[in-house]
Protein backbone atom coordinates (compact mmCIF):
# COMPACT_ATOMS: atom_id res chain seq x y z
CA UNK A 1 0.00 0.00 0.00
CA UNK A 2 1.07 3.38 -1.02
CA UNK A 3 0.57 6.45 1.29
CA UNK A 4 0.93 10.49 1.00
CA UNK A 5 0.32 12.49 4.26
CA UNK A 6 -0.60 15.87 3.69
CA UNK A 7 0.37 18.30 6.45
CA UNK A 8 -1.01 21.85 7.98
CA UNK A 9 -3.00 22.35 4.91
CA UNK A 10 -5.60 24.88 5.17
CA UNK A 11 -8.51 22.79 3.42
CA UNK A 12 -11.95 24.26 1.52
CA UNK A 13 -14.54 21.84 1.15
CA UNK A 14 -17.88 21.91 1.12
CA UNK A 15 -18.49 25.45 2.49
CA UNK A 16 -15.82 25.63 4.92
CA UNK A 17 -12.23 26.51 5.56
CA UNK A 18 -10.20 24.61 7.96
CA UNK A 19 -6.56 23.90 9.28
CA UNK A 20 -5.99 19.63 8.77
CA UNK A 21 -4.10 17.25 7.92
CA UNK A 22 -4.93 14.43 5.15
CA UNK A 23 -4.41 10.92 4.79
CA UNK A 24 -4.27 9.32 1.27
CA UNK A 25 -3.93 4.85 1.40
CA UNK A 26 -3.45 4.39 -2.59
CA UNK A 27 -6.37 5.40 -4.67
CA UNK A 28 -8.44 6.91 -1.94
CA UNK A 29 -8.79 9.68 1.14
CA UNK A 30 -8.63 7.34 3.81
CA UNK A 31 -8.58 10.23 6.78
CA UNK A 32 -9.41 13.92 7.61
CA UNK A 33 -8.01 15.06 10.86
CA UNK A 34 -6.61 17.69 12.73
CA UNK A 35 -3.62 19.13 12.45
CA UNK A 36 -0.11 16.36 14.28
CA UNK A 37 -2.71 13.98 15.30
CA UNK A 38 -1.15 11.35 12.87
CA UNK A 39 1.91 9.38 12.57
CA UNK A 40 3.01 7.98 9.71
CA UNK A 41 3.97 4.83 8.92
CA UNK A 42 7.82 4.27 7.61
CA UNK A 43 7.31 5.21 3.64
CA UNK A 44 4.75 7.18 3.64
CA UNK A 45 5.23 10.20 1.49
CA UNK A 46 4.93 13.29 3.79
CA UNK A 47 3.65 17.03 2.27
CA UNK A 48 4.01 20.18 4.12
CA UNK A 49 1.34 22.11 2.89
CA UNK A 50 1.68 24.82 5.20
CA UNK A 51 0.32 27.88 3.35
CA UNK A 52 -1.21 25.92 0.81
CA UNK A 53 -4.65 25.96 0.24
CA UNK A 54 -6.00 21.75 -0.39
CA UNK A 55 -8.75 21.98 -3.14
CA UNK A 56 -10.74 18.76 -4.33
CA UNK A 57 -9.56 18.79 -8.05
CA UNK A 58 -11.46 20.65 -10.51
CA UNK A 59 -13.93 18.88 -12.41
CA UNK A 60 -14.11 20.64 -15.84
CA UNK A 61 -17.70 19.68 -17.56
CA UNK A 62 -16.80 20.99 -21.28
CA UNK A 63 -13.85 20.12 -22.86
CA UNK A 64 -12.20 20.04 -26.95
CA UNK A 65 -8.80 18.23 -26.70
CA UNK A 66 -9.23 17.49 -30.42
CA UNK A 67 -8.60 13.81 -30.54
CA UNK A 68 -9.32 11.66 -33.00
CA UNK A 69 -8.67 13.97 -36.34
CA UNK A 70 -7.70 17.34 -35.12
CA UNK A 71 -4.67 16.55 -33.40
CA UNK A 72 -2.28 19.61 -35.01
CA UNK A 73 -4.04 21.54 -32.49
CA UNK A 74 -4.19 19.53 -29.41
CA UNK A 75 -4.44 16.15 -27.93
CA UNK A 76 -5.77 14.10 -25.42
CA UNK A 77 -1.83 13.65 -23.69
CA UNK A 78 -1.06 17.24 -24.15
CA UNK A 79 -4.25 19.02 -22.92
CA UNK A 80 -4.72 16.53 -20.29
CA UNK A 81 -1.01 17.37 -19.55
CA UNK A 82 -1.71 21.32 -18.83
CA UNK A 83 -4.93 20.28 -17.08
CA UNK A 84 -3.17 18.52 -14.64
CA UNK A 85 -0.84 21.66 -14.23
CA UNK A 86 -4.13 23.94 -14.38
CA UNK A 87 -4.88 21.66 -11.06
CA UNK A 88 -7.78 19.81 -13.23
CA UNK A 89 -8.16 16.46 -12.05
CA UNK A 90 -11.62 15.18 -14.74
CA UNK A 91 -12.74 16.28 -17.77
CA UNK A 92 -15.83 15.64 -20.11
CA UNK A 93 -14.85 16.11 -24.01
CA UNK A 94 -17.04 17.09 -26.70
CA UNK A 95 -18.49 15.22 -29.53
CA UNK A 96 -17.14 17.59 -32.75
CA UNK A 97 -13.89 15.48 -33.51
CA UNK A 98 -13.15 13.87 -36.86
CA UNK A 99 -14.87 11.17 -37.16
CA UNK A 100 -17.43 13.09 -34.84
CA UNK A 101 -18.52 11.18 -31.95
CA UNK A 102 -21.89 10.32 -32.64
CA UNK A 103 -21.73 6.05 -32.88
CA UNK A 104 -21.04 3.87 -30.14
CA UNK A 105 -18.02 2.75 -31.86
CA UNK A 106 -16.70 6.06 -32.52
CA UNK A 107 -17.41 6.75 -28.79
CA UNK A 108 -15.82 3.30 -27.62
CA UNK A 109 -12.68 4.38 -29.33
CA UNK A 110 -12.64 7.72 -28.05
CA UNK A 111 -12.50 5.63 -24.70
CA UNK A 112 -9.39 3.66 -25.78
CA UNK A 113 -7.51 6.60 -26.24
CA UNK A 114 -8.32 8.15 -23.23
CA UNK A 115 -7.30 5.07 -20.95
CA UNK A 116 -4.40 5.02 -23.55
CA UNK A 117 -3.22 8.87 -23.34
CA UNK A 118 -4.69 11.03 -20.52
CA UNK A 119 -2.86 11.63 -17.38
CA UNK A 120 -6.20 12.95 -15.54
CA UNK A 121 -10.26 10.94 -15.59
CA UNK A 122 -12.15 11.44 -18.15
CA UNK A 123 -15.36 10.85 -19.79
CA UNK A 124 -16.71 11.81 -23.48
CA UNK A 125 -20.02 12.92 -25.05
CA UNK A 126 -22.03 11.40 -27.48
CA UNK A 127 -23.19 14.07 -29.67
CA UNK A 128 -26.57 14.30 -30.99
CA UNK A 129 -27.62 14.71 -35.07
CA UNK A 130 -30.87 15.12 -36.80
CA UNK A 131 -30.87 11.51 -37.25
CA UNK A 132 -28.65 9.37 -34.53
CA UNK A 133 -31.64 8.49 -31.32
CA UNK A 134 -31.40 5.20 -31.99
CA UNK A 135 -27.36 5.13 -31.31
CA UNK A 136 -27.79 7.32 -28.50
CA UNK A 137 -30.00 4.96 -26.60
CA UNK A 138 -27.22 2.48 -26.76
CA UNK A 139 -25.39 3.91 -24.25
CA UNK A 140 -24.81 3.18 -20.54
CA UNK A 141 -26.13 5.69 -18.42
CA UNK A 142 -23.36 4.50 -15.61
CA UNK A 143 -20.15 5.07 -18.10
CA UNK A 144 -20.89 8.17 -20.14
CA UNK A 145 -21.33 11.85 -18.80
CA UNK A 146 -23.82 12.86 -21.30
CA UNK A 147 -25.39 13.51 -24.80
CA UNK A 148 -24.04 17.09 -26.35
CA UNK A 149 -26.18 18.60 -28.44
CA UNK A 150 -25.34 21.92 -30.96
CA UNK A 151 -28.99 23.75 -31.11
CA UNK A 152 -26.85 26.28 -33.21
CA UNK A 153 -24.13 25.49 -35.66
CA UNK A 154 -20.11 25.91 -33.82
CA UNK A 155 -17.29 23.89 -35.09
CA UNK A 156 -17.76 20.88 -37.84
CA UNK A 157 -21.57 20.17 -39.20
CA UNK A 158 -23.49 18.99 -36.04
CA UNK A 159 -26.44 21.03 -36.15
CA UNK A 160 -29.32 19.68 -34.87
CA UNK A 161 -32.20 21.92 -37.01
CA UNK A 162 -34.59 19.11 -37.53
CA UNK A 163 -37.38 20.05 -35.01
CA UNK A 164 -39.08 16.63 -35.19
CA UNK A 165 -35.52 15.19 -34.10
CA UNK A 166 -34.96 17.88 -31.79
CA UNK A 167 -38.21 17.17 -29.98
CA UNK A 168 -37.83 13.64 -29.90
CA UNK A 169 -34.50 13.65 -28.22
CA UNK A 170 -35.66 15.68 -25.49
CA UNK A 171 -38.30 13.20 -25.06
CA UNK A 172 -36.65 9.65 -24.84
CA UNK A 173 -32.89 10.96 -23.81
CA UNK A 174 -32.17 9.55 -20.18
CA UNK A 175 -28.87 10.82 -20.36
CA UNK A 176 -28.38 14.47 -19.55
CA UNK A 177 -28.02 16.75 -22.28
CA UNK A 178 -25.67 19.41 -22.59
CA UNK A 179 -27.24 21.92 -25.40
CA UNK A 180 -24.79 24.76 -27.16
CA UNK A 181 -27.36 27.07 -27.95
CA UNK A 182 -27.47 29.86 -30.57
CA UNK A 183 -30.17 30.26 -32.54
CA UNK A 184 -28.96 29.16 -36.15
CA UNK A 185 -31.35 31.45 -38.35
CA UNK A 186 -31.12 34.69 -36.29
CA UNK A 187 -26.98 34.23 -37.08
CA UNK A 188 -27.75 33.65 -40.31
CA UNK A 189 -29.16 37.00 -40.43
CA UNK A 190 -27.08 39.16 -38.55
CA UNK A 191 -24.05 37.42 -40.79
CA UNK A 192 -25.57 38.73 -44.78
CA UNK A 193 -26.40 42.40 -42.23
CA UNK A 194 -22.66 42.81 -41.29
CA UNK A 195 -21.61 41.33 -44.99
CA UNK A 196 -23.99 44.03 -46.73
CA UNK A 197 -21.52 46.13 -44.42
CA UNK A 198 -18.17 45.44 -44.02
CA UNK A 199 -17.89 42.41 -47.46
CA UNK A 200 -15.58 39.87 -46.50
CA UNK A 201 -13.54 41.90 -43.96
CA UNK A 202 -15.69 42.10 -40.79
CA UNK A 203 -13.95 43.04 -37.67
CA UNK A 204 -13.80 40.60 -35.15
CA UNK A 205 -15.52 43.01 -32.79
CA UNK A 206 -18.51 42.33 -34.50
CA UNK A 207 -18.85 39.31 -33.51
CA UNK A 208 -20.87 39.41 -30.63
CA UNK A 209 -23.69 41.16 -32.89
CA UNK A 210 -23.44 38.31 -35.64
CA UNK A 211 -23.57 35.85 -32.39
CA UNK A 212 -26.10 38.13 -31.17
CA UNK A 213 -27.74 37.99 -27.54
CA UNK A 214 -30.97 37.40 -29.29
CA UNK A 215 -29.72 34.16 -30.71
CA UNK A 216 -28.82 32.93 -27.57
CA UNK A 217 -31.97 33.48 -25.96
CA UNK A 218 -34.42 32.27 -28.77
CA UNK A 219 -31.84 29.03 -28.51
CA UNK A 220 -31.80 28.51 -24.47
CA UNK A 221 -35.45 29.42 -23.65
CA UNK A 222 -36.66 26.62 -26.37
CA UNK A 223 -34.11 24.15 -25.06
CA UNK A 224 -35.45 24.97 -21.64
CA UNK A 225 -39.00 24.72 -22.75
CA UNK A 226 -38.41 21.21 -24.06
CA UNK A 227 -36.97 20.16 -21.00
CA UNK A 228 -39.51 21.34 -19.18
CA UNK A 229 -42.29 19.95 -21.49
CA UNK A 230 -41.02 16.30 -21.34
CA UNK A 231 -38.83 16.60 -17.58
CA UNK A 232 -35.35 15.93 -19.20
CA UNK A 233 -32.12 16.68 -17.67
CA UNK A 234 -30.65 19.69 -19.08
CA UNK A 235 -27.69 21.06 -19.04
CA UNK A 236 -26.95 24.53 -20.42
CA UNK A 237 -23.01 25.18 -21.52
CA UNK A 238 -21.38 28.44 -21.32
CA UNK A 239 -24.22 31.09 -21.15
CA UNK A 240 -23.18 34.43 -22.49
CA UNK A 241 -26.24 37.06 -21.83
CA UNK A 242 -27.63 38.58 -18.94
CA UNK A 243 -31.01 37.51 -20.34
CA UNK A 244 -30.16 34.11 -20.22
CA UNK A 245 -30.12 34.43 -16.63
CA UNK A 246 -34.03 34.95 -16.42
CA UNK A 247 -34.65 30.95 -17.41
CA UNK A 248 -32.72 29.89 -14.19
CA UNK A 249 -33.81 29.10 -10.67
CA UNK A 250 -32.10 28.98 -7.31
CA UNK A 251 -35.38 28.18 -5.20
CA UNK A 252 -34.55 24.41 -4.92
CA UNK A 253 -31.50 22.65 -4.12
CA UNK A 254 -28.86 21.49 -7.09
CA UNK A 255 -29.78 18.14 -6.32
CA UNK A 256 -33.59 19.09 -7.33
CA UNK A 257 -32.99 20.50 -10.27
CA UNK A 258 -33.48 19.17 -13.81
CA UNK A 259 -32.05 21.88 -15.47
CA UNK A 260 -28.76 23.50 -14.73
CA UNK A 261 -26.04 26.14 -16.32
CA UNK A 262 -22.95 26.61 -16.81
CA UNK A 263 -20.61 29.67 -17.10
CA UNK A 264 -17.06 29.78 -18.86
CA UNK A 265 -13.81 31.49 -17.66
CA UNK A 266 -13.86 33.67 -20.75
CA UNK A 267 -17.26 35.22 -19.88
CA UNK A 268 -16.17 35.73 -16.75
CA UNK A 269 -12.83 37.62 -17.37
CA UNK A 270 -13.26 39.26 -20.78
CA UNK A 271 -15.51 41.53 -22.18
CA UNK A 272 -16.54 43.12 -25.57
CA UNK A 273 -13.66 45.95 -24.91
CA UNK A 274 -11.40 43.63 -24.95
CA UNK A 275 -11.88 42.74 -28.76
CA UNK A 276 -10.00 45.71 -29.98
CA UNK A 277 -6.45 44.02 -28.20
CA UNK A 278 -6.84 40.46 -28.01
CA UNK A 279 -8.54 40.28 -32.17
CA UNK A 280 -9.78 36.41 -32.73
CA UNK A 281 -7.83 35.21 -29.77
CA UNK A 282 -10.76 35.71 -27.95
CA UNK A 283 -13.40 34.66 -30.52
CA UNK A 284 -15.37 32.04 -28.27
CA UNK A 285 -18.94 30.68 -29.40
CA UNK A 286 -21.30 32.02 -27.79
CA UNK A 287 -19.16 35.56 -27.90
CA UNK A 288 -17.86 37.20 -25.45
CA UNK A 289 -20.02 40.42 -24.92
CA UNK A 290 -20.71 43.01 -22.80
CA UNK A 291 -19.61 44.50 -19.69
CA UNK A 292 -23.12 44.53 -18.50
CA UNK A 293 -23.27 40.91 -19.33
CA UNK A 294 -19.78 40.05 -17.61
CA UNK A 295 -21.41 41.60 -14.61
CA UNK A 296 -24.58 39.69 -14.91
CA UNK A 297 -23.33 36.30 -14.88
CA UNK A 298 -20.73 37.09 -11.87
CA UNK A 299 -23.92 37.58 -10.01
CA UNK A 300 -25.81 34.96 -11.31
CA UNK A 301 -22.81 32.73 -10.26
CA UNK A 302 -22.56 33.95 -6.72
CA UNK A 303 -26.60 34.00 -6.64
CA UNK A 304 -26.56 30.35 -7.69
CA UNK A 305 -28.34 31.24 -10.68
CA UNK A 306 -25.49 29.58 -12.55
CA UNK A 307 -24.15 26.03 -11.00
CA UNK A 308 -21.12 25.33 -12.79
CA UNK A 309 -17.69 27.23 -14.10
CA UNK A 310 -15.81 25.46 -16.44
CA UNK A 311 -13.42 26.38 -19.56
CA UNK A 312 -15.09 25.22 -23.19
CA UNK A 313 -11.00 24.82 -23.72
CA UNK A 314 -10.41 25.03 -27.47
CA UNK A 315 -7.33 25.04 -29.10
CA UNK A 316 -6.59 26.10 -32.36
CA UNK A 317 -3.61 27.05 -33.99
CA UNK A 318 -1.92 30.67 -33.75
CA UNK A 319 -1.92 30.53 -37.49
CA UNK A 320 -5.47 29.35 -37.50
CA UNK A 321 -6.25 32.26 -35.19
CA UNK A 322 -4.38 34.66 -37.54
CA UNK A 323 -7.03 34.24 -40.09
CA UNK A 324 -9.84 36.98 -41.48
CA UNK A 325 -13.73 36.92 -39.20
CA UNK A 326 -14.98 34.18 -41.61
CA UNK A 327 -12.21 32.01 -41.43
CA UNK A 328 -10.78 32.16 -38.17
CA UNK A 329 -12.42 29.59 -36.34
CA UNK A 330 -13.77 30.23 -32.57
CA UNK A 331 -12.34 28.94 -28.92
CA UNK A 332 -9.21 28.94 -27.29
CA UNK A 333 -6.85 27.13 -24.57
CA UNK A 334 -7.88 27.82 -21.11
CA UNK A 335 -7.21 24.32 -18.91
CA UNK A 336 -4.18 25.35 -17.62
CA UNK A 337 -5.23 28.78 -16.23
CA UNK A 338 -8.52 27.93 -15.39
CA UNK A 339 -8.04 27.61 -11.93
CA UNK A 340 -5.63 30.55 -11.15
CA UNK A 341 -7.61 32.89 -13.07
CA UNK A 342 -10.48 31.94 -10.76
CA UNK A 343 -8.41 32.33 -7.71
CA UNK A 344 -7.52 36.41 -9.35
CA UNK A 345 -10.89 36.81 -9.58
CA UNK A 346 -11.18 35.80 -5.42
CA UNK A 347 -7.85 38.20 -4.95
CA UNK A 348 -10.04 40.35 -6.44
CA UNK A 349 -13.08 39.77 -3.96
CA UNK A 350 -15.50 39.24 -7.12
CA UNK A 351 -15.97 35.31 -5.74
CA UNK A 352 -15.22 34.06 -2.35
CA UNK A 353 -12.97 30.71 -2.25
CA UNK A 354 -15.62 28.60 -1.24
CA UNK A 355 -17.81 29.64 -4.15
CA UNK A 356 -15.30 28.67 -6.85
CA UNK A 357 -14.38 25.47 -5.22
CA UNK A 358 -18.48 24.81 -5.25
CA UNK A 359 -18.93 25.57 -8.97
CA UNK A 360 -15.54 23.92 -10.27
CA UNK A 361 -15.37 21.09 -8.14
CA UNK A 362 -18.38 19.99 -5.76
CA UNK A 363 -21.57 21.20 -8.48
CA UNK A 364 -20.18 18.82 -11.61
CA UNK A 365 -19.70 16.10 -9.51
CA UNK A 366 -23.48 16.35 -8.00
CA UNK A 367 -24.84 17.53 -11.32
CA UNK A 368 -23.51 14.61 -13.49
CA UNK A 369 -24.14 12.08 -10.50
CA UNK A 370 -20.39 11.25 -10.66
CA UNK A 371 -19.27 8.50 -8.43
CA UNK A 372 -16.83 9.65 -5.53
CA UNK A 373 -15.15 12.61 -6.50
CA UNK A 374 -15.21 16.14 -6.32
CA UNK A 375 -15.15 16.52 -3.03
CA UNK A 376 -12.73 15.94 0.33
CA UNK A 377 -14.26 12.91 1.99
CA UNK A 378 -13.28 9.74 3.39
CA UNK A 379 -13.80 7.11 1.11
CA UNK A 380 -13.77 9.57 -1.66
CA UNK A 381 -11.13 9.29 -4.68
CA UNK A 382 -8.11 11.48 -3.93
CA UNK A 383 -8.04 14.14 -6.39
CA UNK A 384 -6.85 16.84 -4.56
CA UNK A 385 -5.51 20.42 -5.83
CA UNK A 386 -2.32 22.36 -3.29
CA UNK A 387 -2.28 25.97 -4.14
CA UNK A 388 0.10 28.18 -3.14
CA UNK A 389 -2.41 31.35 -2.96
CA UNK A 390 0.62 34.31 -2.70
CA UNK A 391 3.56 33.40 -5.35
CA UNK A 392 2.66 35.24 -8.15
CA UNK A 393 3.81 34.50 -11.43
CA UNK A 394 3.12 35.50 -15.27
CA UNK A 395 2.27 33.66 -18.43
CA UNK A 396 4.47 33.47 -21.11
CA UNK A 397 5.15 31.08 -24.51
CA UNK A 398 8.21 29.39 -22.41
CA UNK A 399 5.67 28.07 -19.76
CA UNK A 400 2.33 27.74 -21.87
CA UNK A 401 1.64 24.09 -22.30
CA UNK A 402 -0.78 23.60 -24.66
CA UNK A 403 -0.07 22.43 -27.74
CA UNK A 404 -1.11 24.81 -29.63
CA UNK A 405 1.53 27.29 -27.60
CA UNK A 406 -0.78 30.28 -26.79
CA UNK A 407 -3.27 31.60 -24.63
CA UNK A 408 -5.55 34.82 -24.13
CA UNK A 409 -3.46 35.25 -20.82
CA UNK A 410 -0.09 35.58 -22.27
CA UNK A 411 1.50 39.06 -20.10
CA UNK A 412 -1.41 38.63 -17.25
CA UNK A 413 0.38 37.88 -13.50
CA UNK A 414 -1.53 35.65 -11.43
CA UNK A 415 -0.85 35.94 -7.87
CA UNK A 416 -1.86 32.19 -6.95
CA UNK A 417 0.11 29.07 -8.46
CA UNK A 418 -0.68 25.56 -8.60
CA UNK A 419 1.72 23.25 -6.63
CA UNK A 420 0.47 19.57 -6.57
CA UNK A 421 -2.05 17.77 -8.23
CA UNK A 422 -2.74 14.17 -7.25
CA UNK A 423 -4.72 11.98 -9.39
CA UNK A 424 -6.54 8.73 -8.11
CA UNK A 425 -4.07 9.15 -5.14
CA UNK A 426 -0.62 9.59 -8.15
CA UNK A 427 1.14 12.82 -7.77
CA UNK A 428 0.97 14.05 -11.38
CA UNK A 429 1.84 17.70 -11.12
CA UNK A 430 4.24 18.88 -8.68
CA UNK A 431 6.02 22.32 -9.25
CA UNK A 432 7.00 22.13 -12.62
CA UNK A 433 7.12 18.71 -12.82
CA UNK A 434 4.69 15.99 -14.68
CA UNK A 435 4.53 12.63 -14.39
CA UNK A 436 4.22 12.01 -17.65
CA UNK A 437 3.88 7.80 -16.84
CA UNK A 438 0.50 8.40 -14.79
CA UNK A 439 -2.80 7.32 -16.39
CA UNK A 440 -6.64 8.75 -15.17
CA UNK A 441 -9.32 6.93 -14.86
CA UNK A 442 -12.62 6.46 -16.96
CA UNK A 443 -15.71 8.63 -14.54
CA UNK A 444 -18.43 6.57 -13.58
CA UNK A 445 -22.09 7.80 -12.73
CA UNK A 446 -24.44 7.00 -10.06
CA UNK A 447 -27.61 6.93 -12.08
């Protein structure tokens, strides 16, 4: 039996904040105690943690790491790599790959390479088309996170614009199903409007009028009409408008609740005046938009209008990036500064530590029904996060890791730093360096 002793750490879990120590017996938290009342066994690995904050790992709901077909821009090894540095412990990736996910067998394969390549847990999505139900009632509700469906055209040809389909997948999914919505005809529109305008040429900044607020509401409020119509578990990824906000409720607790949102890093941190710096690199689907709207979902998150905070990481090439509006294609990295731009954001008093360690870490877990993790229990997994909240430090290409070698935050100084992460009870991360040998495990759900 392997053990790691974590010592003097000040832990957040759960709504508190406490001085403890931590016991991990291989895979799993085997004891939470106070502070010297253990002693360890000869060979146990000892951490001082003092000063350290002890997160649960985050649990990031919406991931693109690009594998199988797209794999010039990122991989599973390589994003899972800067995850584990971002202090990301699980991740749920998205359908839009080449082949796209949307078979059983592309989705069984997708597993192989995740047992094969990724150094944190995972679990993929089956993604939804106009004509795939049958395929998507295949699949075991205990060994896959969920069914993603586009209800607005992003990356590759997913679309799902067939109302009859539409409606019957709300109706027979038991899965839960994480929409994208934009509404495909009001883009459409805006798109030949700012054409007429600017020809081929548009400015980037326009984007959040082409990906208009409109389209995101006419998109979410039918999505959350459906669900309510036939009682199906929806899920809601990175809402973008203040009048998104309106369809949410926080009068019954997360566990009650059949449909959820979720907020990305991106709409937290950036707004619309940021455009005229940071171009395409910050050309997200839904777009980034307003100050107003920034502010909105900030509240919405501490209001627990919003449930979950997670990244909708990206990557594309700097080259691809580089590109005019029409061909630059939307998202961007954001795994391995998920976490510490969080953490600026408590520096900052806009979200208290407890809140961010409930949306990234307890509310996916609870949400997806996943089994023992995302919290600091006994019994529990040990995927635990040590932060070092004062030891700043700034992003640059020579400590980027994504494959794709960028990131929105290149220049920005973050005054908290990620020290440890341990995986499944493996130290993966530790100050610089990866164990590049460790393997994650495939999430399993409690349904």
């Amino acid at each position: 039996m392997s053990s790691i002793l974590i010592k003097n750490a000040t832990i957040v879990n759960e709504g508190k904040s406490f001085r403890g120590d931590l016991l991990v017996t291989d895979e799993i938290i085997s004891a939470i105690v106070s502070p010297g009342q253990f002693r360890p066994k000869s060979g146990t690995r000892i951490i001082d943690a003092t000063g350290l904050l002890l997160l649960p790992g985050v649990i990031d709901d919406q991931v693109h790491f690009r594998e199988p077909g797209l794999t010039h821009k990122g991989d599973i090894f390589t994003e899972s790599r800067a995850a584990a540095a971002g202090g990301i412990t699980s991740f749920m990736d998205m359908p839009n790959t080449v082949p796209q996910t949307v078979t059983l067998k592309a989705l069984n394969e997708k597993y192989k390479l995740g047992s094969e390549r990724s150094l944190i847990n995972y679990s993929f999505n089956i993604g939804a088309t106009n004509d795939n139900l049958t395929e998507l009632m295949k699949v075991n509700p205990q060994e896959v996170c969920g069914i993603k469906v586009f209800m607005g055209s992003s990356t590759g040809n997913m679309l799902v614009d067939n109302k009859d389909a539409l409606r019957d997948l709300f109706k027979n999914a038991y899965l839960p199903i994480n929409a994208h919505c934009e509404d495909e005809q009001t883009i459409r529109k805006n798109i030949e409007i700012y054409r007429q305008k600017y020809g081929e040429d548009i400015p980037v900044k326009m984007h959040p009028l082409i990906r208009s607020r409109e389209a995101c509401f006419l998109s979410s409020s039918h999505a959350v009409n459906l669900a309510r119509e036939y009682n199906t578990r929806l899920h809601i990824l990175h809402l973008s408008t203040a009048d998104e906000i309106k369809l949410f409720s926080n009068e019954i607790p997360l566990e009650q609740k059949r449909i959820t949102g979720e907020v990305c890093i991106h709409h937290l941190w950036f707004d619309d005046s940021y455009y005229e710096k940071l171009g395409s690199r910050i050309k997200w689907n839904p777009a980034i938009k307003t100050r107003f709207d920034r502010d909105s979902l900030i509240e919405a998150v501490n209001n627990d209008l919003i449930d979950v905070i997670a990244t909708d990481h990206a990557p594309h090439t700097i080259e691809e990036k580089s590109n005019s509006y029409f061909n630059t294609p939307s998202g961007g990295p954001m795994v391995q500064h998920s976490l510490v731009a969080m953490l600026e954001l408590w520096h900052n008093k806009t979200f208290s530590l407890l809140k961010i360690v409930e949306k990234m870490c307890h509310n996916p877990a609870l949400i997806f029904s996943i089994r023992k993790r995302g919290f600091i229990r006994e019994g529990y997994q040990a995927d635990l996060c040590l932060v070092d909240p004062d030891n700043p430090w700034t992003v640059s290409k020579e400590n980027i890791l994504y494959k794709c070698g960028w990131s929105p935050f290149e220049g920005t100084t973050f005054k908290s730093r990620i020290c440890i992460t341990i995986i499944n009870g493996t130290v993966v991360y530790n100050n610089g360096i990866i164990n590049e040998d460790a393997r994650g495990q495939r999430l399993m759900f409690d349904r």
